[in-house]
N, C-alpha and C. Protein backbone atom coordinates (compact mmCIF):
# COMPACT_ATOMS: atom_id res chain seq x y z
N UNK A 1 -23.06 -23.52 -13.90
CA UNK A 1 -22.44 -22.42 -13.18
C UNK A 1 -21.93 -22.93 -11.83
N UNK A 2 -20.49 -22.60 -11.77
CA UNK A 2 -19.86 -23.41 -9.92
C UNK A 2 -20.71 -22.44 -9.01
N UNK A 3 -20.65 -23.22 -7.76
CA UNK A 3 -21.70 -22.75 -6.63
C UNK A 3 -20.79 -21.44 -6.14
N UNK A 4 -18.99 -20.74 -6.84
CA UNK A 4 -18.44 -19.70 -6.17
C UNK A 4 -19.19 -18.91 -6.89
N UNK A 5 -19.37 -18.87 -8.11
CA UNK A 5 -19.80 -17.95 -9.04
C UNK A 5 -21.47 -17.75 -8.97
N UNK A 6 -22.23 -18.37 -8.31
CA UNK A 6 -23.47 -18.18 -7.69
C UNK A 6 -23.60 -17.63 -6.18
N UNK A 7 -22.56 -17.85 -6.08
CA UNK A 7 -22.45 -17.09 -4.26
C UNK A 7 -22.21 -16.07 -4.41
N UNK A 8 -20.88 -15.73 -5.04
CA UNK A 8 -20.54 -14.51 -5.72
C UNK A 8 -21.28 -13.22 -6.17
N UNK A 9 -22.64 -14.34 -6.78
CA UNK A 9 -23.46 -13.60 -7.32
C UNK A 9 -24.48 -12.62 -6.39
N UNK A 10 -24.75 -13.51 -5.21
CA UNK A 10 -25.56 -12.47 -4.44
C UNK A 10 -24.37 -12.01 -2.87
N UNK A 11 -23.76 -12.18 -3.39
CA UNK A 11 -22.70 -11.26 -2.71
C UNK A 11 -22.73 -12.18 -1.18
N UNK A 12 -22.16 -11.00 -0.13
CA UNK A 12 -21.59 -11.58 1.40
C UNK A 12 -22.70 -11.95 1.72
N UNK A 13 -23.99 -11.75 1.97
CA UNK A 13 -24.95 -12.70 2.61
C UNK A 13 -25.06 -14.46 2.17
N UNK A 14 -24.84 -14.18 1.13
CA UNK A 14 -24.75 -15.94 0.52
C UNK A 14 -24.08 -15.89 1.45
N UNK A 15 -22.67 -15.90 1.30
CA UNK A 15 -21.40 -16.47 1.40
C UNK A 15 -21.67 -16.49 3.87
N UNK A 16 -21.80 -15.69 3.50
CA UNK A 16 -22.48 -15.64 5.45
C UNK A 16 -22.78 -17.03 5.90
N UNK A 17 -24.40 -16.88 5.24
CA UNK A 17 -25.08 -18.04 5.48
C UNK A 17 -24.45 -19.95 5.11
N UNK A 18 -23.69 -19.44 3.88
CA UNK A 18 -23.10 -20.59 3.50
C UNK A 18 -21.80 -21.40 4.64
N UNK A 19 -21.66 -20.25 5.57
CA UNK A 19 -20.69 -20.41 6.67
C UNK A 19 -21.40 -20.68 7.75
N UNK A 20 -22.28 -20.43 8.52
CA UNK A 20 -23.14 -20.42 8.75
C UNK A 20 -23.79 -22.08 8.51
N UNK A 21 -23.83 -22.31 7.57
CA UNK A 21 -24.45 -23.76 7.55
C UNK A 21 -23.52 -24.93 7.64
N UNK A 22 -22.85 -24.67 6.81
CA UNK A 22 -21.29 -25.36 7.20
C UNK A 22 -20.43 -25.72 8.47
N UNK A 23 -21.23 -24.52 9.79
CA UNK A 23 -20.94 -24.71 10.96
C UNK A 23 -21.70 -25.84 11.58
N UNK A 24 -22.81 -25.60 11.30
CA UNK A 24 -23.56 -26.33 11.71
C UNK A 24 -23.85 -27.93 11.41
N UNK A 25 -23.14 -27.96 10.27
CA UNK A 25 -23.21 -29.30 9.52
C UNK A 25 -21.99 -30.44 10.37
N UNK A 26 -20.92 -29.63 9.85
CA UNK A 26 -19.85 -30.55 11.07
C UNK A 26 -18.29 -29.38 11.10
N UNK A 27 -18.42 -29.43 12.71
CA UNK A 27 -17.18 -27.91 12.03
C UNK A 27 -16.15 -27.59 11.67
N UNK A 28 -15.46 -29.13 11.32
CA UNK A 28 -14.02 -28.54 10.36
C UNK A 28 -14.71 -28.46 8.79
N UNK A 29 -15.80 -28.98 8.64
CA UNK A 29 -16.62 -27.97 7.52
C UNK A 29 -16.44 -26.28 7.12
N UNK A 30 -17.02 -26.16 8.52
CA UNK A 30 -17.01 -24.77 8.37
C UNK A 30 -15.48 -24.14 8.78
N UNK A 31 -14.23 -24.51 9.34
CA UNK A 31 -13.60 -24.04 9.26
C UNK A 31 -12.84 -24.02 8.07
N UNK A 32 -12.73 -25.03 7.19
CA UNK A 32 -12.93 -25.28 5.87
C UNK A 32 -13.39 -24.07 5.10
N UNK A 33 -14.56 -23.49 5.12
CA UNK A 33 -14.96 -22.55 4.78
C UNK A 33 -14.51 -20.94 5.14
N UNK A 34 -14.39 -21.11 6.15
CA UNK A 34 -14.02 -20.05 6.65
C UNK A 34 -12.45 -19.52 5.99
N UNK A 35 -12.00 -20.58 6.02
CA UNK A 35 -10.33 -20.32 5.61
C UNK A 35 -10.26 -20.22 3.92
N UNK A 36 -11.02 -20.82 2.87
CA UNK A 36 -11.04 -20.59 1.80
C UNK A 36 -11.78 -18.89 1.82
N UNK A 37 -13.04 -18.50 2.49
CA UNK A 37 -13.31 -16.72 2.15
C UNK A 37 -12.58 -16.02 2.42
N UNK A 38 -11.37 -16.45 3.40
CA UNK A 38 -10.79 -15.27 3.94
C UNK A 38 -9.05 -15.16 2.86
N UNK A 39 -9.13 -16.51 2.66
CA UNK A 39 -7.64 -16.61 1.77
C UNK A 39 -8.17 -15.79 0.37
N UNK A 40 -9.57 -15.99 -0.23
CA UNK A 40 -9.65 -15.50 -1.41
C UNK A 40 -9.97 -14.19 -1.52
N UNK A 41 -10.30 -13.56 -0.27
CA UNK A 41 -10.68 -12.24 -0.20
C UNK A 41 -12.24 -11.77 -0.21
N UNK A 42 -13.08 -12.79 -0.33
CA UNK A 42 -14.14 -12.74 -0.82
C UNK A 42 -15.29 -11.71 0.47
N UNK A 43 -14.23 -11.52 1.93
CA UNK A 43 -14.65 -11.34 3.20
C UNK A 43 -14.27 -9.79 3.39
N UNK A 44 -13.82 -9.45 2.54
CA UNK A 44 -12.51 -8.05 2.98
C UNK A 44 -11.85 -8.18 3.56
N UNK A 45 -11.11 -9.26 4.05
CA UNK A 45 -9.75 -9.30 4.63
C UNK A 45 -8.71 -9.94 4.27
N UNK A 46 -8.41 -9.35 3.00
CA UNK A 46 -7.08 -9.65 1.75
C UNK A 46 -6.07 -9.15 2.07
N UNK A 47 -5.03 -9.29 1.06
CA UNK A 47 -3.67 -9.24 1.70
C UNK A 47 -3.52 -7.16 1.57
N UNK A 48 -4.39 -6.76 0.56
CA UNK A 48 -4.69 -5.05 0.39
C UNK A 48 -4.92 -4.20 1.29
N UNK A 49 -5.51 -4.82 2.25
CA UNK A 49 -6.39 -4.17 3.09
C UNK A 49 -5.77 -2.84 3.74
N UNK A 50 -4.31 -2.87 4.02
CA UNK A 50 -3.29 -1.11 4.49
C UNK A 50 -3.85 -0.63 3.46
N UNK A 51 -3.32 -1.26 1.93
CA UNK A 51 -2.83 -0.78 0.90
C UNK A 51 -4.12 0.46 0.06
N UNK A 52 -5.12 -0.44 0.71
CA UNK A 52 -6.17 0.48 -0.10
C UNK A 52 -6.44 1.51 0.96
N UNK A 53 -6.05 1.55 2.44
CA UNK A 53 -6.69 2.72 3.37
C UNK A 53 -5.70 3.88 3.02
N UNK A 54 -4.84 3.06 2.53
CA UNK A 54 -3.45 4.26 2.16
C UNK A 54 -3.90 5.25 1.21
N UNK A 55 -4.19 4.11 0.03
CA UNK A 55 -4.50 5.08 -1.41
C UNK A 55 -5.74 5.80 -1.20
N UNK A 56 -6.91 5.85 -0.38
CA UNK A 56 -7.59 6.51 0.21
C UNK A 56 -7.43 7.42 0.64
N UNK A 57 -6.97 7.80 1.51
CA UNK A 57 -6.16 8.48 2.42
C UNK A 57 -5.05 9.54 1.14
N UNK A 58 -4.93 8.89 0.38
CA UNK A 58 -3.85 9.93 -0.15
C UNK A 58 -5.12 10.47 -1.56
N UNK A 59 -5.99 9.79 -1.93
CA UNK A 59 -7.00 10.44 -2.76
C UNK A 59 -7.77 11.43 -1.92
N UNK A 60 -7.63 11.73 -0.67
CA UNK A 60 -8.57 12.49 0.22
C UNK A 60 -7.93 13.56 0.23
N UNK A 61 -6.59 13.32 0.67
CA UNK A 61 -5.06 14.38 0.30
C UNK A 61 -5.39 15.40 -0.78
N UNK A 62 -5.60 14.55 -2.12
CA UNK A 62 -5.66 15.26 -2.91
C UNK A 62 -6.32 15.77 -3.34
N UNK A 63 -7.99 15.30 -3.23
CA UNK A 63 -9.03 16.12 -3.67
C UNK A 63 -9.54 17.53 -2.62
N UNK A 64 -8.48 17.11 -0.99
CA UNK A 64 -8.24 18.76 -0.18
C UNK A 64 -7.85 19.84 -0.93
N UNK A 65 -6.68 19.24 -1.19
CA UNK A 65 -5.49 19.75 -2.18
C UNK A 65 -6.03 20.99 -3.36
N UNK A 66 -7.02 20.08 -4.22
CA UNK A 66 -7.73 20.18 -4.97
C UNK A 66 -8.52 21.56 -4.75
N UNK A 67 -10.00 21.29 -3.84
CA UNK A 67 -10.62 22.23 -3.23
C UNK A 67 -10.06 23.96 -2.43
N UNK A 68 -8.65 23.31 -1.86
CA UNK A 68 -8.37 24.54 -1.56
C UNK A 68 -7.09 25.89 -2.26
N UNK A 69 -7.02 24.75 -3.49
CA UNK A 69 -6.21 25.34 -4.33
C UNK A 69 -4.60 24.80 -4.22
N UNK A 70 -3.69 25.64 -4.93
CA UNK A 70 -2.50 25.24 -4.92
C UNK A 70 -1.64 26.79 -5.33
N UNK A 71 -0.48 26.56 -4.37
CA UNK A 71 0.86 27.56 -4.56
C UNK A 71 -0.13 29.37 -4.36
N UNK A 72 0.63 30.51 -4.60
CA UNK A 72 0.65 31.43 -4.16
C UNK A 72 -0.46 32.28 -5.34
N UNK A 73 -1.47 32.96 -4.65
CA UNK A 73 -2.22 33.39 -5.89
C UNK A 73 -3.27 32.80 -6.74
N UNK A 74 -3.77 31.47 -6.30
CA UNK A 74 -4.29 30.21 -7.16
C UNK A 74 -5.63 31.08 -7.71
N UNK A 75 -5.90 31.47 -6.40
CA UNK A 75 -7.54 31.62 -6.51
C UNK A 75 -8.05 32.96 -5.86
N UNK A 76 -8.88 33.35 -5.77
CA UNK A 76 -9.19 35.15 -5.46
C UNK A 76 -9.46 34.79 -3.76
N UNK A 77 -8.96 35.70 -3.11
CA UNK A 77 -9.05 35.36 -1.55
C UNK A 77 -8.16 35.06 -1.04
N UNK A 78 -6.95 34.13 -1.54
CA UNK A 78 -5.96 33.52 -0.83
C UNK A 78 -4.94 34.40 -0.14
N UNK A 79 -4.34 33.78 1.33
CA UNK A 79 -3.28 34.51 1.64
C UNK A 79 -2.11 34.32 1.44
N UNK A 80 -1.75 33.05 1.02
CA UNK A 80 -0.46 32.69 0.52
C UNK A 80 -0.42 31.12 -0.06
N UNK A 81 0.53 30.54 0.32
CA UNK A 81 0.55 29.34 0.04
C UNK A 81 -0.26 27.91 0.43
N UNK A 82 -0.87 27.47 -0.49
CA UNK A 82 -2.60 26.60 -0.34
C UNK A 82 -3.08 26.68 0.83
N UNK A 83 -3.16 27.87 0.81
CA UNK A 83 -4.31 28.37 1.88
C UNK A 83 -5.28 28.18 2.28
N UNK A 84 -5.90 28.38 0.54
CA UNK A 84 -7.53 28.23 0.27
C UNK A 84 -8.27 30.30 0.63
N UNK A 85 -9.36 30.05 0.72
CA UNK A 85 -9.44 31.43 1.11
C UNK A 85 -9.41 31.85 2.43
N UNK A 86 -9.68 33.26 2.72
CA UNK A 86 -9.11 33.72 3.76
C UNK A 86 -10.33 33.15 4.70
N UNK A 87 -10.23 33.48 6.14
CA UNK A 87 -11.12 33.23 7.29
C UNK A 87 -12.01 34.70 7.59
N UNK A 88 -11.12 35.95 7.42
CA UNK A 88 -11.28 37.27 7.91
C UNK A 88 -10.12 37.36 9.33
N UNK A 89 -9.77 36.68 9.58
CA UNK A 89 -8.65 36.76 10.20
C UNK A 89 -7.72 36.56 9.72
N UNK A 90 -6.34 37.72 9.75
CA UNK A 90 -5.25 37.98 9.12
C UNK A 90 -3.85 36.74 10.23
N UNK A 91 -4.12 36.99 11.08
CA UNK A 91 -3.52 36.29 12.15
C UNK A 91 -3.06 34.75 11.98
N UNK A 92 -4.92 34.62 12.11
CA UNK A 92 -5.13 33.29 12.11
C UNK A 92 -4.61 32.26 10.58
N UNK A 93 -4.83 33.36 9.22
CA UNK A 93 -4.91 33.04 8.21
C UNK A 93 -3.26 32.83 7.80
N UNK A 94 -2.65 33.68 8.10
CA UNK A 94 -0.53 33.52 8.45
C UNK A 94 -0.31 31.78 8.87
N UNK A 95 -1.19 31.76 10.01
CA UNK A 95 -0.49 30.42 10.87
C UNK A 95 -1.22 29.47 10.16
N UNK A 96 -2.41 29.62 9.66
CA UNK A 96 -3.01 28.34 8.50
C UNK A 96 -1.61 28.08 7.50
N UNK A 97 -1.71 29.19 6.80
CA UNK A 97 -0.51 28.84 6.24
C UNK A 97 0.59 28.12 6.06
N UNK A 98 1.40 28.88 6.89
CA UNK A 98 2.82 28.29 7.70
C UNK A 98 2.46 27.22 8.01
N UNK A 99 1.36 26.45 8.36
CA UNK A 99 1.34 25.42 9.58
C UNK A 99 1.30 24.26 8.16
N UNK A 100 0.48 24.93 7.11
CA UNK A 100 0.23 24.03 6.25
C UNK A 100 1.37 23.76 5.20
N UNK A 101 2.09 25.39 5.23
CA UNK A 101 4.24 24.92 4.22
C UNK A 101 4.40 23.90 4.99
N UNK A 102 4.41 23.87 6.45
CA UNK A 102 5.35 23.25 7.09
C UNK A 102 5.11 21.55 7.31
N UNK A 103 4.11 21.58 7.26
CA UNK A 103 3.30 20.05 6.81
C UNK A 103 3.57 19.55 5.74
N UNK A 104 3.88 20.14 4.41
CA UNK A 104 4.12 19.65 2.85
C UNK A 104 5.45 19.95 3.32
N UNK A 105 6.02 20.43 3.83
CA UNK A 105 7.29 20.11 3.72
C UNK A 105 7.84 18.86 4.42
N UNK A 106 7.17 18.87 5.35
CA UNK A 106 7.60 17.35 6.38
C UNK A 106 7.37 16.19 5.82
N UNK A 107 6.05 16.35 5.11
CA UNK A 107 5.90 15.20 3.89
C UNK A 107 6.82 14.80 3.05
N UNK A 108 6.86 16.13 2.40
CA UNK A 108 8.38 15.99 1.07
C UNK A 108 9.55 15.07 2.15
N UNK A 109 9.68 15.67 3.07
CA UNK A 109 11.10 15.40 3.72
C UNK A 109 10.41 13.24 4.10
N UNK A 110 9.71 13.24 4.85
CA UNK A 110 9.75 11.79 4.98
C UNK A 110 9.31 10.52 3.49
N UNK A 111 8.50 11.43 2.56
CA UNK A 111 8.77 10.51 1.63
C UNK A 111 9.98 10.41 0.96
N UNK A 112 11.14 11.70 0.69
CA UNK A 112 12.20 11.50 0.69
C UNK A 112 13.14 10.37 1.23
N UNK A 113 12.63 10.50 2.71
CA UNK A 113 13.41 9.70 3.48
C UNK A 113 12.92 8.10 3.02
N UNK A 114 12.06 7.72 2.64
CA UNK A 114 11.01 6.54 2.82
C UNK A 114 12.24 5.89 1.42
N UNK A 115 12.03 7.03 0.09
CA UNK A 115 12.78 6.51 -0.98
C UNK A 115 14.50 5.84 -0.79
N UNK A 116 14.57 7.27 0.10
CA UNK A 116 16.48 6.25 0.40
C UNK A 116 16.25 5.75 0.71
N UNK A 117 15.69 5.04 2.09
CA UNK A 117 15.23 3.48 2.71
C UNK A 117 15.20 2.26 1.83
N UNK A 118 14.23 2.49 1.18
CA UNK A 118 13.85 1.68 -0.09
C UNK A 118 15.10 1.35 -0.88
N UNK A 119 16.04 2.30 -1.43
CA UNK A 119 16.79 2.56 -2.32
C UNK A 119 18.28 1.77 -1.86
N UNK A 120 18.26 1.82 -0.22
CA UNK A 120 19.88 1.51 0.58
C UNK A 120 19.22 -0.29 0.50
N UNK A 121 17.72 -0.30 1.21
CA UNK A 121 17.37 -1.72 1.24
C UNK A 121 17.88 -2.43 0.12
N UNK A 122 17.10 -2.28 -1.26
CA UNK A 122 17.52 -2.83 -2.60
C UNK A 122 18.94 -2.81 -2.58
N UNK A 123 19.57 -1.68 -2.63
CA UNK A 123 21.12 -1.65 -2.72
C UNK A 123 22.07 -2.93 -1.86
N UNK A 124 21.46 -3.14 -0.70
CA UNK A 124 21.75 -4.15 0.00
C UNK A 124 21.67 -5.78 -0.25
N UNK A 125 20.29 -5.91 -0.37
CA UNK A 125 19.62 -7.43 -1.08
C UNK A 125 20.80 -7.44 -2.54
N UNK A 126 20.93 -6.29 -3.29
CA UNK A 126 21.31 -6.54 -4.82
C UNK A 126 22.78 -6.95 -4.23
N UNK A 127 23.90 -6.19 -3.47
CA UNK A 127 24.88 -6.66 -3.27
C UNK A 127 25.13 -7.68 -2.29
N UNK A 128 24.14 -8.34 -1.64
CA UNK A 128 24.35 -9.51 -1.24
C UNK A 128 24.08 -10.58 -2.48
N UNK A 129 23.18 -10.43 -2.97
CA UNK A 129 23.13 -11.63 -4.19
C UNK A 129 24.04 -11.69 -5.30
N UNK A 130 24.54 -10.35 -5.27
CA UNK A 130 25.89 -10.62 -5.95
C UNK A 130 26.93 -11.21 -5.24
N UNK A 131 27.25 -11.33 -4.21
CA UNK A 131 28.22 -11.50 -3.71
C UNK A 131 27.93 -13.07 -3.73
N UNK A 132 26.88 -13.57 -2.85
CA UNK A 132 26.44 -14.73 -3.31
C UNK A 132 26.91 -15.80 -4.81
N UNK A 133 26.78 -14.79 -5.16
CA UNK A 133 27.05 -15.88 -6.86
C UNK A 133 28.41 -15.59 -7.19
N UNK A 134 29.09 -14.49 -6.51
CA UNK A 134 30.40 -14.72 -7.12
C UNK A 134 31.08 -15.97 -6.27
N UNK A 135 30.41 -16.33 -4.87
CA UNK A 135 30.87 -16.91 -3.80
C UNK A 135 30.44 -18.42 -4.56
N UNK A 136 29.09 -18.38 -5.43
CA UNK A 136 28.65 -20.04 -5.73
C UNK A 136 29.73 -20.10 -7.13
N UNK A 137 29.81 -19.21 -8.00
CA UNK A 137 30.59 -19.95 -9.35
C UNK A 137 31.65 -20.67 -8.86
N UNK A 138 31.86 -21.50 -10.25
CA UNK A 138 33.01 -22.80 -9.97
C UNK A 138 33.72 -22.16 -11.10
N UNK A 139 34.81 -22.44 -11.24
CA UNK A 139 35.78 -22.47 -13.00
C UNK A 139 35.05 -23.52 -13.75
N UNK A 140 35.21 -23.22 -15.27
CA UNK A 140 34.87 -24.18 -15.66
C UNK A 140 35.54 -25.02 -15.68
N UNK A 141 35.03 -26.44 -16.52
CA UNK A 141 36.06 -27.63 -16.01
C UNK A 141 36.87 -27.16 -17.65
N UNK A 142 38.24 -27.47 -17.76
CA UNK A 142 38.96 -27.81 -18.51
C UNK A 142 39.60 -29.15 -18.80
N UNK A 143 40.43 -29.41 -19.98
CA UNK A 143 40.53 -30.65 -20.16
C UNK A 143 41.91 -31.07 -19.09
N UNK A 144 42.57 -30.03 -18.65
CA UNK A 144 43.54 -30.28 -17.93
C UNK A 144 42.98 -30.11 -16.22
N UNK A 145 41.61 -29.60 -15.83
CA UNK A 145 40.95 -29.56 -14.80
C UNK A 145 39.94 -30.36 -14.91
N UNK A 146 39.44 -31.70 -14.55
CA UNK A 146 37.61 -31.92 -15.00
C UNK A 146 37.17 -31.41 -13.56
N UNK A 147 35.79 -31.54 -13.84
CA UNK A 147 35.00 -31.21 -12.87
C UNK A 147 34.85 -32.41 -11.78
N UNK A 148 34.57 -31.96 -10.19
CA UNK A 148 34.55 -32.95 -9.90
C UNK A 148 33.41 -33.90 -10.04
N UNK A 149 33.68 -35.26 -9.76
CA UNK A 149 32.22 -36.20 -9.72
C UNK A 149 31.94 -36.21 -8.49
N UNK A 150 30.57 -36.33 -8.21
CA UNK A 150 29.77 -36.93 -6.81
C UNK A 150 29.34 -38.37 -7.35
């Protein structure tokens, strides 16, 4: 069994101590070490690390989402749109509301926006690399053209 797959095995304290000794031994050892846990991820600090606070963050979204219902009528109590139930305040329970259309809507509107971004970017890269290759082709050679030699 390799000594990753035994480190592995008892998780970040191995891998600690194994840095940790490595320092101590001679220290481009341990920087050695240090730079292989952190390139492989083995430390939590991989190349994911937005990526998963994101999808977090949007599973939290949704299991709100979830809990307080959805659209007009979902659930007994509600005052309007994912409300959830009421407070006993009629007032207060309006501007929950509104405050909360107006939030899913700002959402809709910037992931909207996020997609054209995305969409003009690609559009851009794609017609530069086209342009690119119409700029690299040669004719072919014919027998009345050859190609040139280098």
């Amino acid at each position: 069994m390799p000594i990753t797959a035994t480190l592995d095995h008892y998780g970040k304290p191995a891998w600690i101590a194994l840095l940790i000794l490595s320092f101590m031994v001679w220290w481009p050892i341990g920087l050695m070490t240090l730079a292989f846990l952190i390139g492989s991820g083995r430390m939590g600090c991989g190349q994911g690390r937005w990526q998963n606070k994101m999808e977090r963050m949007q599973w939290k979204m949704d299991r709100m989402r979830e809990r307080m219902g959805t659209g007009f009528g979902s659930a007994p109590g509600n005052w309007g749109f994912w409300s959830g139930p009421s407070s006993g305040n009629h007032a207060f329970d309006e501007y929950r509301s509104e405050t909360l259309r107006r939030l899913e809507e700002e959402q809709r509107e910037f992931r909207s926006f996020l997609d054209r971004l995305r969409f003009a970017k690609d559009k851009s890269e794609f017609d530069q690399f086209m342009a690119e290759r119409r700029n690299r082709q040669t004719p072919n050679p014919s027998p009345d053209n050859p190609a040139p030699q280098n």
